[in-house]
Protein backbone atom coordinates (compact mmCIF):
# COMPACT_ATOMS: atom_id res chain seq x y z
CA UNK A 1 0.00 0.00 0.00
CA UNK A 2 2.53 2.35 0.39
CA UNK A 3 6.42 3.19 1.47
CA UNK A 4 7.81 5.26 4.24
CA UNK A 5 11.32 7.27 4.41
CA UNK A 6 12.09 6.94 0.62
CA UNK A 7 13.91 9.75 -0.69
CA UNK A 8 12.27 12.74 -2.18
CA UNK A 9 11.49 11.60 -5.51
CA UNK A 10 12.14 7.77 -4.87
CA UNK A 11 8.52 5.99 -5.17
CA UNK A 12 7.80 4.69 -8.73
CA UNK A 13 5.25 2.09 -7.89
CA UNK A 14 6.40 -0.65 -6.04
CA UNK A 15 9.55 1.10 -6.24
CA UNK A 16 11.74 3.09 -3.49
CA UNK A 17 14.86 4.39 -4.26
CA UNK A 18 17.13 5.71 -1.24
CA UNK A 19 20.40 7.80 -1.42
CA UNK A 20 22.98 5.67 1.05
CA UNK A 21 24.94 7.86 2.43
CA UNK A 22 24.41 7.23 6.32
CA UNK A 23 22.23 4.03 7.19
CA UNK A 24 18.57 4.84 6.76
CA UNK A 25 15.54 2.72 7.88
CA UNK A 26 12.51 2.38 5.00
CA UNK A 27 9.05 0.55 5.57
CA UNK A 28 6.49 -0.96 3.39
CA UNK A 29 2.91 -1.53 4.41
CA UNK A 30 1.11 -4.27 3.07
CA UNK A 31 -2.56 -4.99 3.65
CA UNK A 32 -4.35 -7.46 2.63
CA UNK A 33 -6.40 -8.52 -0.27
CA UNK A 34 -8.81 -10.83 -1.65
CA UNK A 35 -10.18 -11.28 -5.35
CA UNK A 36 -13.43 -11.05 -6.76
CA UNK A 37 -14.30 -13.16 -9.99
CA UNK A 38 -16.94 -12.13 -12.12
CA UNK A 39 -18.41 -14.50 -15.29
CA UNK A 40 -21.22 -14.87 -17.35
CA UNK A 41 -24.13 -17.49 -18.12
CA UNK A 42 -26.94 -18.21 -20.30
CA UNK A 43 -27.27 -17.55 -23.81
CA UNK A 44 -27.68 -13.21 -23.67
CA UNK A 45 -25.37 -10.77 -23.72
CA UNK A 46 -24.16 -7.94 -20.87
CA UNK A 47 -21.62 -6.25 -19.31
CA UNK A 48 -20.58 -6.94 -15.37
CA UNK A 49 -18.36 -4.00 -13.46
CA UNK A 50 -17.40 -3.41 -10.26
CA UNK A 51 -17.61 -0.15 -7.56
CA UNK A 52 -15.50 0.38 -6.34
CA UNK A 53 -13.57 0.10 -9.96
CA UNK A 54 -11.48 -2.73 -10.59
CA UNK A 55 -13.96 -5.53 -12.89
CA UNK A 56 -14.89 -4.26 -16.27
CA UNK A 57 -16.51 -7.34 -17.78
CA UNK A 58 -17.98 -5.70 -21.46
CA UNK A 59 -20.62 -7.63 -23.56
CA UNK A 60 -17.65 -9.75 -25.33
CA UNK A 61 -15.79 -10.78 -22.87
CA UNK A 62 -16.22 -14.34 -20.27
CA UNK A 63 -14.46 -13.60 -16.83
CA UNK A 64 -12.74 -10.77 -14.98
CA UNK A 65 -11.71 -10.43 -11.53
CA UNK A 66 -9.55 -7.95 -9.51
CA UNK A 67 -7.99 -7.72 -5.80
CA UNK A 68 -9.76 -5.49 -3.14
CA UNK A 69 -8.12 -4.40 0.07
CA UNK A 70 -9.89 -6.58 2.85
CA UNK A 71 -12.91 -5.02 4.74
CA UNK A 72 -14.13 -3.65 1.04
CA UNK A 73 -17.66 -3.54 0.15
CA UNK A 74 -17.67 -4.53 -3.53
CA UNK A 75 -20.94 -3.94 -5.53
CA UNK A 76 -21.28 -6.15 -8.69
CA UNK A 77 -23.03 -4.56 -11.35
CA UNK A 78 -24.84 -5.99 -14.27
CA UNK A 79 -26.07 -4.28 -17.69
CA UNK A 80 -27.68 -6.63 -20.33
CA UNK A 81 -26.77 -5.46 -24.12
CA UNK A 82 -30.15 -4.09 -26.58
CA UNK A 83 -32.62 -7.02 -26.72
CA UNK A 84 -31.44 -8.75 -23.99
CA UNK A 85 -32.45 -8.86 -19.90
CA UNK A 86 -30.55 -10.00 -17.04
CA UNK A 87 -31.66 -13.23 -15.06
CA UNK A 88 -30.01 -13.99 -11.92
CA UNK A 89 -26.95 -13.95 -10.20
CA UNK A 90 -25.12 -17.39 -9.51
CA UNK A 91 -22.34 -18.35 -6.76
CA UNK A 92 -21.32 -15.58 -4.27
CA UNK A 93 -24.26 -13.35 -5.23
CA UNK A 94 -27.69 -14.49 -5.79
CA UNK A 95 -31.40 -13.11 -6.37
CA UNK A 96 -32.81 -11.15 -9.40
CA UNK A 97 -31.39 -7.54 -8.60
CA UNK A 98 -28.79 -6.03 -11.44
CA UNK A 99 -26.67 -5.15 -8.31
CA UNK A 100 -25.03 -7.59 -6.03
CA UNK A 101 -22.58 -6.11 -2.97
CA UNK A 102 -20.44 -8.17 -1.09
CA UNK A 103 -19.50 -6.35 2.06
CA UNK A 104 -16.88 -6.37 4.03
CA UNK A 105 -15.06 -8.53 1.88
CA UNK A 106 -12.54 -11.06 3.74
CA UNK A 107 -12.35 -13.87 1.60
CA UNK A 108 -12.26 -14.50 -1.95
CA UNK A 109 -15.49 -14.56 -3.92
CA UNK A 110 -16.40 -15.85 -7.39
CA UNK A 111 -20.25 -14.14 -8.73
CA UNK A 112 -21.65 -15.47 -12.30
CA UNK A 113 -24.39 -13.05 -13.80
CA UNK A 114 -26.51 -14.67 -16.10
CA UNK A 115 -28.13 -13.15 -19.32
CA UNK A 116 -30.72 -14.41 -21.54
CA UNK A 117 -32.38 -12.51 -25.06
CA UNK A 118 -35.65 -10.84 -24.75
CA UNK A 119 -38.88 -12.99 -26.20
CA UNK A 120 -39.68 -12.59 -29.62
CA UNK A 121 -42.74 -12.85 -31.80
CA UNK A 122 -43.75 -14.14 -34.72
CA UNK A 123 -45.24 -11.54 -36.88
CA UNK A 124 -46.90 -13.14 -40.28
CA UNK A 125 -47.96 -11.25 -43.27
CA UNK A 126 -50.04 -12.47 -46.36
CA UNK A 127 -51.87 -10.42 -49.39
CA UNK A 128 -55.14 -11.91 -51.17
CA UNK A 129 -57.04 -10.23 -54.20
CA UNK A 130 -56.11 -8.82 -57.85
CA UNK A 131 -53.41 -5.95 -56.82
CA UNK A 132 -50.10 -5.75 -56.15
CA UNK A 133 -48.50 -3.80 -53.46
CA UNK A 134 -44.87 -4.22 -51.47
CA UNK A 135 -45.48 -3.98 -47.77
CA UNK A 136 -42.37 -3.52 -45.41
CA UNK A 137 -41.34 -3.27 -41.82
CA UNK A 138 -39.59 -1.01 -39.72
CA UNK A 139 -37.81 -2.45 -37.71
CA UNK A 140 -36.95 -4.24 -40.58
CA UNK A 141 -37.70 -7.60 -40.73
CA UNK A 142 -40.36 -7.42 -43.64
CA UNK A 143 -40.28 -7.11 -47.13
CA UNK A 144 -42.69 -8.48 -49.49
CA UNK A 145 -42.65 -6.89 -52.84
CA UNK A 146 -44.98 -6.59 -55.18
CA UNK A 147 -44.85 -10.25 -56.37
CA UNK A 148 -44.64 -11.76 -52.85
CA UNK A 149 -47.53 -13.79 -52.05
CA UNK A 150 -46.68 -14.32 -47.86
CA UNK A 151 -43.44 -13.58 -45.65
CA UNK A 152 -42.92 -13.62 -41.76
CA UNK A 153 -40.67 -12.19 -39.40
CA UNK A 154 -39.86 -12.28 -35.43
CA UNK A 155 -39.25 -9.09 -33.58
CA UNK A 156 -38.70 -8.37 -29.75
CA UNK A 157 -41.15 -8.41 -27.20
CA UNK A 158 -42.34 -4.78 -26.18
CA UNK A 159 -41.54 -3.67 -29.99
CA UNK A 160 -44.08 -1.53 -31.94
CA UNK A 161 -43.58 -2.79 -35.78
CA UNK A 162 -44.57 -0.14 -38.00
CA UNK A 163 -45.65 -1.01 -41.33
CA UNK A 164 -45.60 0.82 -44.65
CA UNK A 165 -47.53 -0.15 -47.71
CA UNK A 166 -46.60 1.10 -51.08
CA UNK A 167 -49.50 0.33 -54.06
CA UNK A 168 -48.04 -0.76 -57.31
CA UNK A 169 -49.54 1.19 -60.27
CA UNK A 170 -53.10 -0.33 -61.15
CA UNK A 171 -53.84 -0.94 -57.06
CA UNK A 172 -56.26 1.31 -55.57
CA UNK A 173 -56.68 0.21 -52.57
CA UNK A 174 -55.49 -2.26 -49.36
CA UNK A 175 -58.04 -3.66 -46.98
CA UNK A 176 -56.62 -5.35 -43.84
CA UNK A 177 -58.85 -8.47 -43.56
CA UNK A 178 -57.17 -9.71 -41.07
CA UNK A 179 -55.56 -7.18 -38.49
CA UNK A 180 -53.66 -6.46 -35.92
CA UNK A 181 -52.55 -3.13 -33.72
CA UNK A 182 -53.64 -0.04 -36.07
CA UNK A 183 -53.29 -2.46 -39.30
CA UNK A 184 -57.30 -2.12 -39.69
CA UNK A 185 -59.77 -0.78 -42.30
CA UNK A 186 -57.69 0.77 -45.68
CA UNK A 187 -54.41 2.02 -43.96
CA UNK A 188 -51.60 2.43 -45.90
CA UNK A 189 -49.32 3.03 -42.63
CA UNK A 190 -50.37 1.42 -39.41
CA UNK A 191 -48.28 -0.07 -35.99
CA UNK A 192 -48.25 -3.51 -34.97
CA UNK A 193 -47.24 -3.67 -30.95
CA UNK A 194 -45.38 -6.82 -30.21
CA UNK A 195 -46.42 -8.84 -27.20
CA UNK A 196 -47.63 -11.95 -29.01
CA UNK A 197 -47.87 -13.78 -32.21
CA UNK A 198 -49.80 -11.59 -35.29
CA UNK A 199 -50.92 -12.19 -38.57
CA UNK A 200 -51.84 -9.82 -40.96
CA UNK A 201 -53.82 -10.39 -44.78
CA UNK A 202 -53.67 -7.53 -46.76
CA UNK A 203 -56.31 -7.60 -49.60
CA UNK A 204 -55.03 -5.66 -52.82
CA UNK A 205 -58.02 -4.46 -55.58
C-alpha cells in the first residue's frame, strides 16, 4: 500500500529508491487482499463491473476479476446489451437484482451473472385479391414486394412494428382483412405492438 522514508522523488510504484549515504531505515505496508471473480451465463449478452472500480466485464468478454483491500464492500453490477435482460446472479451473489454487494469482503469470492435474449414474436404477413403492393417493416424484418404472395418475421417483445404499404400502379386500394394493432380498415401506414404472435392479410383491388 505504500512506502515510508524513501527519498524525495524515490517511489515509482512498487519502487523506493534511497540515497545511502548514512544508514537509513525504509518501511512498506502491506494490507491485505482478496479477489473477486466475475463471469457470465446463459445464452444473452451484458456487461458486469465493479464499484468500487477494478472488474470491467464488457458484452464480449467471459471472466474478470480484480484484488480489493480486505474489509471492502464490492458492488457487482450488471447491464444486459439491446434485446437482452438479465436473469439472476449465480455463486457468491444471488437473487434477481442487477446489483449484487459483497461487504466487508474477507475472503475470496467468485459471482456469475446470467443473461438471456428478450422474447420474440412471430409476426406473419399475407396479401389476397387482384393488386399488387410491397409492404415492409420497420424495424426491418419485412419485405414483401410486389410479387410476394406471404413472408414472416420475429421481432422483440415490447416492440411496436410499423408497417408501410406502397401500391403498385393499377392498385387502388389495401383492406386489412385480417388485423392487428392499427393495421385495420384501408391504412396504408399502421403499428403492430409486439407482445404476441400476429398475422396480418392484406387484400389488394
Amino acid at each position: 500500500m505504500g512506502w515510508k522514508h524513501c527519498d524525495s522523488g524515490g517511489v515509482e510504484g512498487r519502487k523506493c529508491t534511497i540515497d545511502l549515504g548514512e544508514a537509513k531505515a525504509v518501511g512498506a505496508r502491506f494490507v491485505k487482499a482478496w479477489n473477486v471473480t466475475a463471469s457470465k451465463a446463459g445464452s444473452g449478452t451484458g456487461k458486469v463491473q465493479s464499484s468500487p472500480g477494478g472488474i470491467l466485464c464488457l458484452y464480449n468478454c467471459s471472466t474478470a476479476s480484480a484484488e480489493f483491500k480486505q474489509g471492502t464492500s464490492v458492488v457487482l453490477k450488471a447491464a444486459p446489451a439491446k434485446h437482452n435482460h438479465f436473469v439472476q446472479w449465480l455463486g457468491d451473489c444471488s437473487g434477481a437484482s442487477p446489483e449484487c454487494t459483497l461487504p466487508s469482503i474477507g475472503a475470496s469470492h467468485e459471482a456469475e451473472a446470467e443473461f438471456a435474449p428478450d422474447t420474440q414474436y412471430v409476426l406473419s404477413l399475407s396479401k389476397e385479391g387482384g393488386g399488387q403492393a410491397s409492404i415492409k417493416s420497420s424495424p426491418s424484418g419485412l419485405l414483401c414486394g410486389y410479387t410476394c404472395g406471404s413472408q414472416s418475421a420475429g421481432f422483440y417483445s415490447g416492440e411496436a412494428v410499423s408497417i408501410a404499404v406502397t401500391l403498385n400502379k393499377g392498385t387502388g386500394s389495401v383492406t386489412w382483412t385480417t388485423s392487428a394493432g392499427t393495421c385495420t380498415g384501408n391504412a396504408l401506414t399502421c403499428t403492430v405492438p409486439m407482445s404476441e404472435a400476429h398475422s396480418l392479410v392484406a387484400k389488394l383491388q
